[in-house]
PDB file of N, CA and C in Angstrom:
ATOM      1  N   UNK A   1     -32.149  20.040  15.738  1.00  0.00           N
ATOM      2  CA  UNK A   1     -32.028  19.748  14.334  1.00  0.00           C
ATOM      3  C   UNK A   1     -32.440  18.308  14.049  1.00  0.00           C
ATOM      4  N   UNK A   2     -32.151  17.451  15.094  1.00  0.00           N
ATOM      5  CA  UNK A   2     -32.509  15.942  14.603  1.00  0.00           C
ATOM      6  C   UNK A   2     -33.384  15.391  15.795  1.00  0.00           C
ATOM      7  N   UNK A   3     -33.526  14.512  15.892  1.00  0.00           N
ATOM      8  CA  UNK A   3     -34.466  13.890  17.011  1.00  0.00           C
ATOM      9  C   UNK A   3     -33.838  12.277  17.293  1.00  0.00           C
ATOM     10  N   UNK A   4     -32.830  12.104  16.668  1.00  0.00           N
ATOM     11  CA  UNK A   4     -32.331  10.620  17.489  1.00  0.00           C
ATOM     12  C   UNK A   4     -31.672   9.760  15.779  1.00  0.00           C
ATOM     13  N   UNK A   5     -30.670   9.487  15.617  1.00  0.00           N
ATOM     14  CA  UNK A   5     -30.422   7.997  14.728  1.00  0.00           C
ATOM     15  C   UNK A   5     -30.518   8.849  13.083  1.00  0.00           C
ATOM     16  N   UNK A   6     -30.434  10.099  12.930  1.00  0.00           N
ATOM     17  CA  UNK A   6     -30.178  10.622  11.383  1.00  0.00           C
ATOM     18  C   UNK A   6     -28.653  10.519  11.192  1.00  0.00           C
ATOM     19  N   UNK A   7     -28.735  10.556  10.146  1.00  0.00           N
ATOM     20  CA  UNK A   7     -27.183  10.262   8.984  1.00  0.00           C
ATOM     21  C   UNK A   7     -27.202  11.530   8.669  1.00  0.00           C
ATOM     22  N   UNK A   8     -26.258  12.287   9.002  1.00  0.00           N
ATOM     23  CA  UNK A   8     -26.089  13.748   8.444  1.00  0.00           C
ATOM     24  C   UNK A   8     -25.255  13.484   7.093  1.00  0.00           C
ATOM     25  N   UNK A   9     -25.106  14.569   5.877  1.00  0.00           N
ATOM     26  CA  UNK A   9     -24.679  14.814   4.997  1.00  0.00           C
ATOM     27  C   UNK A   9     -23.839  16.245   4.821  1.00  0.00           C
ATOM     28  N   UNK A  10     -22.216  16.166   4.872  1.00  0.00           N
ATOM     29  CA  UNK A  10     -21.725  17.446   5.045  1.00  0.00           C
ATOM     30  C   UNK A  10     -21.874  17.410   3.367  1.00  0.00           C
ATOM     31  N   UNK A  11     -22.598  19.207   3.100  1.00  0.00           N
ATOM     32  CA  UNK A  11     -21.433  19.410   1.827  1.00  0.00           C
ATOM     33  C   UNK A  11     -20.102  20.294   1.836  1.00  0.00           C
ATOM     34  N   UNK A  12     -19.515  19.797   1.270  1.00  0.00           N
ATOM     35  CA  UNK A  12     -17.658  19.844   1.615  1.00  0.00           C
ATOM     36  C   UNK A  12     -17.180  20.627   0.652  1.00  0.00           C
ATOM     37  N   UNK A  13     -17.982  20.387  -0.290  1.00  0.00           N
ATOM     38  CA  UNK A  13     -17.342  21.043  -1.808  1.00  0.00           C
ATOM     39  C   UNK A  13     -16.323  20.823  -2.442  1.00  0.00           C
ATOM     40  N   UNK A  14     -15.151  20.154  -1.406  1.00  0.00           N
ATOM     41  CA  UNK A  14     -14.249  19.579  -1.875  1.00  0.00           C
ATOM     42  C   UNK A  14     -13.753  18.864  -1.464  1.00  0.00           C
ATOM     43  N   UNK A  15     -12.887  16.926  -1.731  1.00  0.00           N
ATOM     44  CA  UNK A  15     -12.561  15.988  -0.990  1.00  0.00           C
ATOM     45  C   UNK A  15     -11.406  16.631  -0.132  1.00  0.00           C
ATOM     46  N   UNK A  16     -11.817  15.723   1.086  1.00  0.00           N
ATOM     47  CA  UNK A  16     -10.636  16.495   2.244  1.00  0.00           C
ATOM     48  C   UNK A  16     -10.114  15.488   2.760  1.00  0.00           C
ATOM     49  N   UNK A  17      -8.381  14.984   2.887  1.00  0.00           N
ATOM     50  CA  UNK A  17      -7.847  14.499   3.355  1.00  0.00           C
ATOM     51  C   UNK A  17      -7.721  13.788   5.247  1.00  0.00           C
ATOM     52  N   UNK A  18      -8.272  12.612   4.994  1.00  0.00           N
ATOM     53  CA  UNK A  18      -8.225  12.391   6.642  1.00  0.00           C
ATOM     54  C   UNK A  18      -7.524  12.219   7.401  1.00  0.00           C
ATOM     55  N   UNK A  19      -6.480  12.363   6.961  1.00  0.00           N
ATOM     56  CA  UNK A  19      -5.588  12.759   8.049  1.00  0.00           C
ATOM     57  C   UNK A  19      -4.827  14.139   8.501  1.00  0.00           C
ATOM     58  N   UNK A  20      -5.273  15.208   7.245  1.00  0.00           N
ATOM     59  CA  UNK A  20      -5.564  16.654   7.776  1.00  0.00           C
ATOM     60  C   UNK A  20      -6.296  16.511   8.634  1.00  0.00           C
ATOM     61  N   UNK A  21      -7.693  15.867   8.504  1.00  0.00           N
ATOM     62  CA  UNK A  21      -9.186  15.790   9.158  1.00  0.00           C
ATOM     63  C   UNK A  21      -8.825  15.286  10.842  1.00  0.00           C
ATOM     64  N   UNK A  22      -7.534  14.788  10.595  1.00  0.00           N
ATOM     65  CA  UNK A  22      -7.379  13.817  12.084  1.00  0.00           C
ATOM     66  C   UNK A  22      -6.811  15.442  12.623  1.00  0.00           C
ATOM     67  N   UNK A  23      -5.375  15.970  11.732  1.00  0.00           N
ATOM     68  CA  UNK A  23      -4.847  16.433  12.629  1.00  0.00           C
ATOM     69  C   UNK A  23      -5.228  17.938  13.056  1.00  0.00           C
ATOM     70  N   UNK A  24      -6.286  17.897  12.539  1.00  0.00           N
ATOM     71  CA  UNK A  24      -7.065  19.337  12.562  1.00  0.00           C
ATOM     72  C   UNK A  24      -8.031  19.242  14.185  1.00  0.00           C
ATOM     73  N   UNK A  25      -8.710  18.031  13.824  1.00  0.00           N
ATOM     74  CA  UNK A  25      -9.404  17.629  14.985  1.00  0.00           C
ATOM     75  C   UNK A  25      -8.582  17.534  16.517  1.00  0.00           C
ATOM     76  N   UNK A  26      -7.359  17.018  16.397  1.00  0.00           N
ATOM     77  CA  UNK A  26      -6.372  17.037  17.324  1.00  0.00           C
ATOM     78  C   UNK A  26      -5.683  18.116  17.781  1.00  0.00           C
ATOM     79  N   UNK A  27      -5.627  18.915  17.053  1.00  0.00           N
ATOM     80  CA  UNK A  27      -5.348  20.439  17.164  1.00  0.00           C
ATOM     81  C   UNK A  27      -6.800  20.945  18.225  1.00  0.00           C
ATOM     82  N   UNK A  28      -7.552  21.078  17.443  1.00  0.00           N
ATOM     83  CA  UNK A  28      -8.488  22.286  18.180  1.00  0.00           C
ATOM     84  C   UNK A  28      -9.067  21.273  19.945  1.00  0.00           C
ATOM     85  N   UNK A  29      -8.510  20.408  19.561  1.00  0.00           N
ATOM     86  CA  UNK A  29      -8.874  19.568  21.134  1.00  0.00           C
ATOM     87  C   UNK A  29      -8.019  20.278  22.297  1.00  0.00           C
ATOM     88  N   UNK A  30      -7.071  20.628  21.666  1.00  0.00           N
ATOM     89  CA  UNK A  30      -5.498  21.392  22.494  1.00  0.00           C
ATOM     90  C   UNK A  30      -4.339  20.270  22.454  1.00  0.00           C
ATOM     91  N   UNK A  31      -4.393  19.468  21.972  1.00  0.00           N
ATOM     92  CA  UNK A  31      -3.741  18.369  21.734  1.00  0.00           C
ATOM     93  C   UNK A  31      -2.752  18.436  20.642  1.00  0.00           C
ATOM     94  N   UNK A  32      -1.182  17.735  20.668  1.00  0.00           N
ATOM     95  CA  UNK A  32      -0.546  17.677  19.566  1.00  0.00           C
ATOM     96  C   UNK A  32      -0.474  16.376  19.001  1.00  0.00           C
ATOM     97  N   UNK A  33      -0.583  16.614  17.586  1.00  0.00           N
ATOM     98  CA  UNK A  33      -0.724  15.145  16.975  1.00  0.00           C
ATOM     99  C   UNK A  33       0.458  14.309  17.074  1.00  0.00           C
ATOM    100  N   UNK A  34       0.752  13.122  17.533  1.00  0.00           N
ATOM    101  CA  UNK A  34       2.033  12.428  17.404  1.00  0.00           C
ATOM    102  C   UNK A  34       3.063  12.585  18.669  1.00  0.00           C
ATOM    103  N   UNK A  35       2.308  13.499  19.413  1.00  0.00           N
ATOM    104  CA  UNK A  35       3.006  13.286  20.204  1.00  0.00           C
ATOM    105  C   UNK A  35       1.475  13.114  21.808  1.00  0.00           C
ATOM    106  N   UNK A  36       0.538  13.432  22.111  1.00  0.00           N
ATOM    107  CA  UNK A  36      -0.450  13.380  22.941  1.00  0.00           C
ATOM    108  C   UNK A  36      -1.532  12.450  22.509  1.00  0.00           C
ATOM    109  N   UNK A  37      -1.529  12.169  20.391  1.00  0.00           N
ATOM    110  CA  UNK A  37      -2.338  11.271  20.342  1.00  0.00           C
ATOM    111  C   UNK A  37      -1.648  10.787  19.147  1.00  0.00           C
ATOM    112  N   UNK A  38      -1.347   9.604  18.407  1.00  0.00           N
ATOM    113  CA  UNK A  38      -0.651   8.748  17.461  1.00  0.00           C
ATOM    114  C   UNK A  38      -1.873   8.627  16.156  1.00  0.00           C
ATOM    115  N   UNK A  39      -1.432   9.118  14.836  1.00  0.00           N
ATOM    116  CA  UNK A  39      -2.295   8.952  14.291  1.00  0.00           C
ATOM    117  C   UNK A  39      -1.678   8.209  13.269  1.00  0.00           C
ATOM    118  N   UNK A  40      -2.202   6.883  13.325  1.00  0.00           N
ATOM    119  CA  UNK A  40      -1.628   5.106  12.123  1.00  0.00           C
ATOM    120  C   UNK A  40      -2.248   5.661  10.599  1.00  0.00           C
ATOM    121  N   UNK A  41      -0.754   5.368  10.065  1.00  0.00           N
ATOM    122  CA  UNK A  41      -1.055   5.261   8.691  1.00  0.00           C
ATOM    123  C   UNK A  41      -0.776   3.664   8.635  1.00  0.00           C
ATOM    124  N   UNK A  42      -1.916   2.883   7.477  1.00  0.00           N
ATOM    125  CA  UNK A  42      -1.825   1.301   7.259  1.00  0.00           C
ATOM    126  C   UNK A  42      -1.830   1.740   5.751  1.00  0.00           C
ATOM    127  N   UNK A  43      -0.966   0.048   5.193  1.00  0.00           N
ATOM    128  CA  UNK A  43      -1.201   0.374   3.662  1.00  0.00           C
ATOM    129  C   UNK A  43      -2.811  -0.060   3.784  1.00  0.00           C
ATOM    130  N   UNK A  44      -3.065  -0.012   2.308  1.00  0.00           N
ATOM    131  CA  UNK A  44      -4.133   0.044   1.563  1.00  0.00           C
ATOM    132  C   UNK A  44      -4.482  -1.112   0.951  1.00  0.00           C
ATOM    133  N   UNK A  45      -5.806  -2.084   0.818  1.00  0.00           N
ATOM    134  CA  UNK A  45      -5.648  -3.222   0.256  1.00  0.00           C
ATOM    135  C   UNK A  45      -5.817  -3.192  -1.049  1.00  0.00           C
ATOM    136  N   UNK A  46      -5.247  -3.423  -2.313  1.00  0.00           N
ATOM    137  CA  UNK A  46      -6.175  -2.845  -3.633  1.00  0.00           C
ATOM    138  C   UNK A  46      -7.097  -3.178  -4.120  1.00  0.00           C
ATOM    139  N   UNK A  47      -7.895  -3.807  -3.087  1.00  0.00           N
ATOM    140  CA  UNK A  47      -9.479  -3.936  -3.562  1.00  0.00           C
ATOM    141  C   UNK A  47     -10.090  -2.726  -2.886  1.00  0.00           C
ATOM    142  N   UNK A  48      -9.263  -2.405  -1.769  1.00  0.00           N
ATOM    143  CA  UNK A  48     -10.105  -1.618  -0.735  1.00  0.00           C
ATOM    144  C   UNK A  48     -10.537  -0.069  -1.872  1.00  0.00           C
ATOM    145  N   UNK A  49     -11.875  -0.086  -1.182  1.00  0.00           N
ATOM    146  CA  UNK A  49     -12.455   1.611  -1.900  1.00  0.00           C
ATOM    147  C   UNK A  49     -11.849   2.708  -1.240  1.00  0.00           C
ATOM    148  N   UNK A  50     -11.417   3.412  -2.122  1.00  0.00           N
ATOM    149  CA  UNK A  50     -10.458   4.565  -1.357  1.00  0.00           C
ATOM    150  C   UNK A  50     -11.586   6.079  -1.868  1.00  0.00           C
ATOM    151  N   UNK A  51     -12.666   5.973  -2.462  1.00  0.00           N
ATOM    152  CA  UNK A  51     -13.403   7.162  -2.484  1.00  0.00           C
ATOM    153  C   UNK A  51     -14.724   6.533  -2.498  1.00  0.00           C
ATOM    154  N   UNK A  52     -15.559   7.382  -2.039  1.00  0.00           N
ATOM    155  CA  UNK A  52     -17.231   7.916  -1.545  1.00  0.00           C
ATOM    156  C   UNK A  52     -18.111   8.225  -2.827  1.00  0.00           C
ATOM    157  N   UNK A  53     -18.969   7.503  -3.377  1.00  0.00           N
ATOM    158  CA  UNK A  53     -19.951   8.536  -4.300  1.00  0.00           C
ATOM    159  C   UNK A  53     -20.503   9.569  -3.452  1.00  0.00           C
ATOM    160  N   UNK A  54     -21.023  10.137  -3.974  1.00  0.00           N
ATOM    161  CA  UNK A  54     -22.068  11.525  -3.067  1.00  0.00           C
ATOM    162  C   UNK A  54     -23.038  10.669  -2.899  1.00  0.00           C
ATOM    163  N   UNK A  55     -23.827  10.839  -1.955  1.00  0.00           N
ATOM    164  CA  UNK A  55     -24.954  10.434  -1.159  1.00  0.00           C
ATOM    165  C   UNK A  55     -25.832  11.517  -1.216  1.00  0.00           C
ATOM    166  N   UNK A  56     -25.481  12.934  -1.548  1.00  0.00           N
ATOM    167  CA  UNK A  56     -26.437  13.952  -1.361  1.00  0.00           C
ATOM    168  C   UNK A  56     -27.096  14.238  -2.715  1.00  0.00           C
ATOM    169  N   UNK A  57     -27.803  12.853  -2.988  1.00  0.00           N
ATOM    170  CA  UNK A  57     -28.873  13.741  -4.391  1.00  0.00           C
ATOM    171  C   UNK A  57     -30.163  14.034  -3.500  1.00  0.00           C
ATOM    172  N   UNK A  58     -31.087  14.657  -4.539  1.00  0.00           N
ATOM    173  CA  UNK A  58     -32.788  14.346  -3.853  1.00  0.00           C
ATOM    174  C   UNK A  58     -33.119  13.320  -3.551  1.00  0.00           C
ATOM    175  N   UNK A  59     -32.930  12.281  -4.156  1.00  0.00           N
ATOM    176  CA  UNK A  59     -33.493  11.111  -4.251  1.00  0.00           C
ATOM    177  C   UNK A  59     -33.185  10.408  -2.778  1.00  0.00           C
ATOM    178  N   UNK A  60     -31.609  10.892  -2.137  1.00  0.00           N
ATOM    179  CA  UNK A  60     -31.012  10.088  -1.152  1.00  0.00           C
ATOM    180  C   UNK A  60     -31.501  11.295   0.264  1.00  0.00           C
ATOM    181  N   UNK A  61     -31.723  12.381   0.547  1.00  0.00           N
ATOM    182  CA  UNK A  61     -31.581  13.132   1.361  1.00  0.00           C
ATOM    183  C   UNK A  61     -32.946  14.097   1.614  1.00  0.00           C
ATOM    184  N   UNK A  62     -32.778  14.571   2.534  1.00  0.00           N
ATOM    185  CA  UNK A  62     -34.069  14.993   3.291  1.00  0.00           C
ATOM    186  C   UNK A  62     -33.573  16.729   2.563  1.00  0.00           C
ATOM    187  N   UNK A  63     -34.772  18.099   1.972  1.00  0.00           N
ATOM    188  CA  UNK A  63     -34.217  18.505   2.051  1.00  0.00           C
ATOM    189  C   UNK A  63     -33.573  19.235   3.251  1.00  0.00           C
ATOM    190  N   UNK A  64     -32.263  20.361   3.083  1.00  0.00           N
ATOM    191  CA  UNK A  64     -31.662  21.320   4.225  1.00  0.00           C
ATOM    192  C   UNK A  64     -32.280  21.861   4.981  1.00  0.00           C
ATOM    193  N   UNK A  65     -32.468  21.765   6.609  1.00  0.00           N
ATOM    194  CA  UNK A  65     -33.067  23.220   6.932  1.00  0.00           C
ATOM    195  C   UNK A  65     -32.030  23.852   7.537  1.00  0.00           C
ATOM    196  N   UNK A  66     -29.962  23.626   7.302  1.00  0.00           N
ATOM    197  CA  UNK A  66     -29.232  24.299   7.503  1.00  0.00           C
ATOM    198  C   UNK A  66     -28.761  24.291   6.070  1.00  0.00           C
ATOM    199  N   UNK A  67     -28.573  25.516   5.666  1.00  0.00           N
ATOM    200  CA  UNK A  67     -27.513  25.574   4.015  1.00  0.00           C
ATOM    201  C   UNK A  67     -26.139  24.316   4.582  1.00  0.00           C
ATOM    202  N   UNK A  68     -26.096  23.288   3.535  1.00  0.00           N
ATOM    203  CA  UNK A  68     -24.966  22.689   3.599  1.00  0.00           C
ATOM    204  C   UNK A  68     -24.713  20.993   4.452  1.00  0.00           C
ATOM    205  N   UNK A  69     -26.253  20.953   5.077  1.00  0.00           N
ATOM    206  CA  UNK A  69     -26.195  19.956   6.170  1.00  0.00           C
ATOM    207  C   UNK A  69     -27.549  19.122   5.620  1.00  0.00           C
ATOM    208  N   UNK A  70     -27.567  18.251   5.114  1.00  0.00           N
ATOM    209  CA  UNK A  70     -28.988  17.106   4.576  1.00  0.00           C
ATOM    210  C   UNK A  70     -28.418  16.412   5.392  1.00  0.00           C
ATOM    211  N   UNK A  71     -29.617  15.957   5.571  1.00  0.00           N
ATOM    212  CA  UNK A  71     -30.005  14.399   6.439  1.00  0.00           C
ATOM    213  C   UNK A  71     -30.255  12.984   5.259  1.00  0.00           C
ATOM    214  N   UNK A  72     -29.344  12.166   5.253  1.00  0.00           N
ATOM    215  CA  UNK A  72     -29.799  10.981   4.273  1.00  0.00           C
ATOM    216  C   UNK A  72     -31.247  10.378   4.559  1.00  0.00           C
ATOM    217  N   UNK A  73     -31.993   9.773   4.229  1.00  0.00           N
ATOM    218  CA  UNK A  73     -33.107   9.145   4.006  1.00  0.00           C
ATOM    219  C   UNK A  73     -32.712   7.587   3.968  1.00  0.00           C
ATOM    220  N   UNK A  74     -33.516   7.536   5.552  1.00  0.00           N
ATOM    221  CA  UNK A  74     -33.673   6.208   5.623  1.00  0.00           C
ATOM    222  C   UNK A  74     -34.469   5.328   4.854  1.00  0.00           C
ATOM    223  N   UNK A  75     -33.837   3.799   5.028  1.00  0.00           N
ATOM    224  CA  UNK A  75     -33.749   2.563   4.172  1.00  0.00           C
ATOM    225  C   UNK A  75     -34.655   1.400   5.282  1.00  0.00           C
ATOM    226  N   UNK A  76     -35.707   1.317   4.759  1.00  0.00           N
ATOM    227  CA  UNK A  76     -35.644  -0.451   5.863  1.00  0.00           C
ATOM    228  C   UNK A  76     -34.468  -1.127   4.756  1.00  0.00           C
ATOM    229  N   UNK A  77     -34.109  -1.931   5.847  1.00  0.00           N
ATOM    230  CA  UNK A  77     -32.959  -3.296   5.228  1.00  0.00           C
ATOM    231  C   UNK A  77     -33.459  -4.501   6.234  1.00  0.00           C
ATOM    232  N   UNK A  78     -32.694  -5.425   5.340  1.00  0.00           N
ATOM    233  CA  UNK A  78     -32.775  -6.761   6.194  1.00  0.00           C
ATOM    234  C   UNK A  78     -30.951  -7.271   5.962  1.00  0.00           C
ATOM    235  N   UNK A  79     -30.527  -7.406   7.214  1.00  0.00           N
ATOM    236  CA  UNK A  79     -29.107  -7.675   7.388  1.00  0.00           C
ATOM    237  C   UNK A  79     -28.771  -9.019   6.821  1.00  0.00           C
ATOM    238  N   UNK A  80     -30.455  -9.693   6.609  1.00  0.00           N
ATOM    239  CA  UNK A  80     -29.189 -11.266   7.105  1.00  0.00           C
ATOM    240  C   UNK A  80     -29.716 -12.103   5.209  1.00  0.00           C
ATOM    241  N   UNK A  81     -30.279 -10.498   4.544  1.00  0.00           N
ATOM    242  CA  UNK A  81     -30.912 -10.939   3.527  1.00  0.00           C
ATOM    243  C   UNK A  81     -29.731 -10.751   2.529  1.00  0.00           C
ATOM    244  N   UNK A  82     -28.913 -11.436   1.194  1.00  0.00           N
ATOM    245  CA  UNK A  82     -27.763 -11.028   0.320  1.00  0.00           C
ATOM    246  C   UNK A  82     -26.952 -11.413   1.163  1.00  0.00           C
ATOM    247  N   UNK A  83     -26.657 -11.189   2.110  1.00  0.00           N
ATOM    248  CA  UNK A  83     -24.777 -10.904   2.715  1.00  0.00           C
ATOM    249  C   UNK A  83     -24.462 -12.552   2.862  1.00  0.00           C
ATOM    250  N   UNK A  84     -23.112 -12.229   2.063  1.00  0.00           N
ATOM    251  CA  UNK A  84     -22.547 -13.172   2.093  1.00  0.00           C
ATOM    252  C   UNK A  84     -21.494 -13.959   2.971  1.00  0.00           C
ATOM    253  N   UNK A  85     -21.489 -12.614   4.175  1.00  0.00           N
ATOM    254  CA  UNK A  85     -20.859 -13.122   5.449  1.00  0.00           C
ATOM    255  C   UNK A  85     -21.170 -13.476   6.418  1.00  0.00           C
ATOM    256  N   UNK A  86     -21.002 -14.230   7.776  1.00  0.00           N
ATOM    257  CA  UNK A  86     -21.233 -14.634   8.531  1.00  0.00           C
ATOM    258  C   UNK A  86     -20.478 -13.853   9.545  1.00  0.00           C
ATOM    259  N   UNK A  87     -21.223 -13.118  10.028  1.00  0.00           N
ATOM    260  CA  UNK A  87     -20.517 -12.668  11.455  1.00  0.00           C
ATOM    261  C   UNK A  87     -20.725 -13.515  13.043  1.00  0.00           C
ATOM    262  N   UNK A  88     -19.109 -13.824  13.294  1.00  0.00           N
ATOM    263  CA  UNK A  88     -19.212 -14.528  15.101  1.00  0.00           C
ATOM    264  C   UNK A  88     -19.427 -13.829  16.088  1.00  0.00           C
TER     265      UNK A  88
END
């Protein structure tokens, strides 16, 4: 389906809670949550973004060749161009 470094795009149809998402994943591993693997709840900062726009228009995504699965469309960028941080 891909060949190396694509951004897949699930469509979900509907927002899904990540920490169902954790303990679902922890489940089908054979694993119990909280007790074989600890899953941290942290508060929240209120700047922090707590939702996603969609990424899956035309404009952003390759089309499907699985119903439900686009590939985003790559960007050249330049990292060290705008950002206003300095990473050590």
């Amino acid at each position: 389906m891909g060949s190396g470094g694509e951004i897949y795009v699930f469509d979900m149809e509907n927002p899904v809670k990540i920490y169902d998402l954790a303990v679902k994943m922890i489940t089908l591993a054979g694993l119990e949550p909280g007790r074989d693997i600890e899953i941290a709840k942290r508060v929240y900062d209120p700047e922090e973004k707590l939702f996603e726009e969609l990424l899956a228009t035309k404009e952003n995504t390759l089309l499907p060749t699985i119903r439900k699965i686009m590939i985003g469309k790559r960007r050249e960028c330049n990292p060290y161009i705008g950002s206003p941080r300095r990473f050590h």
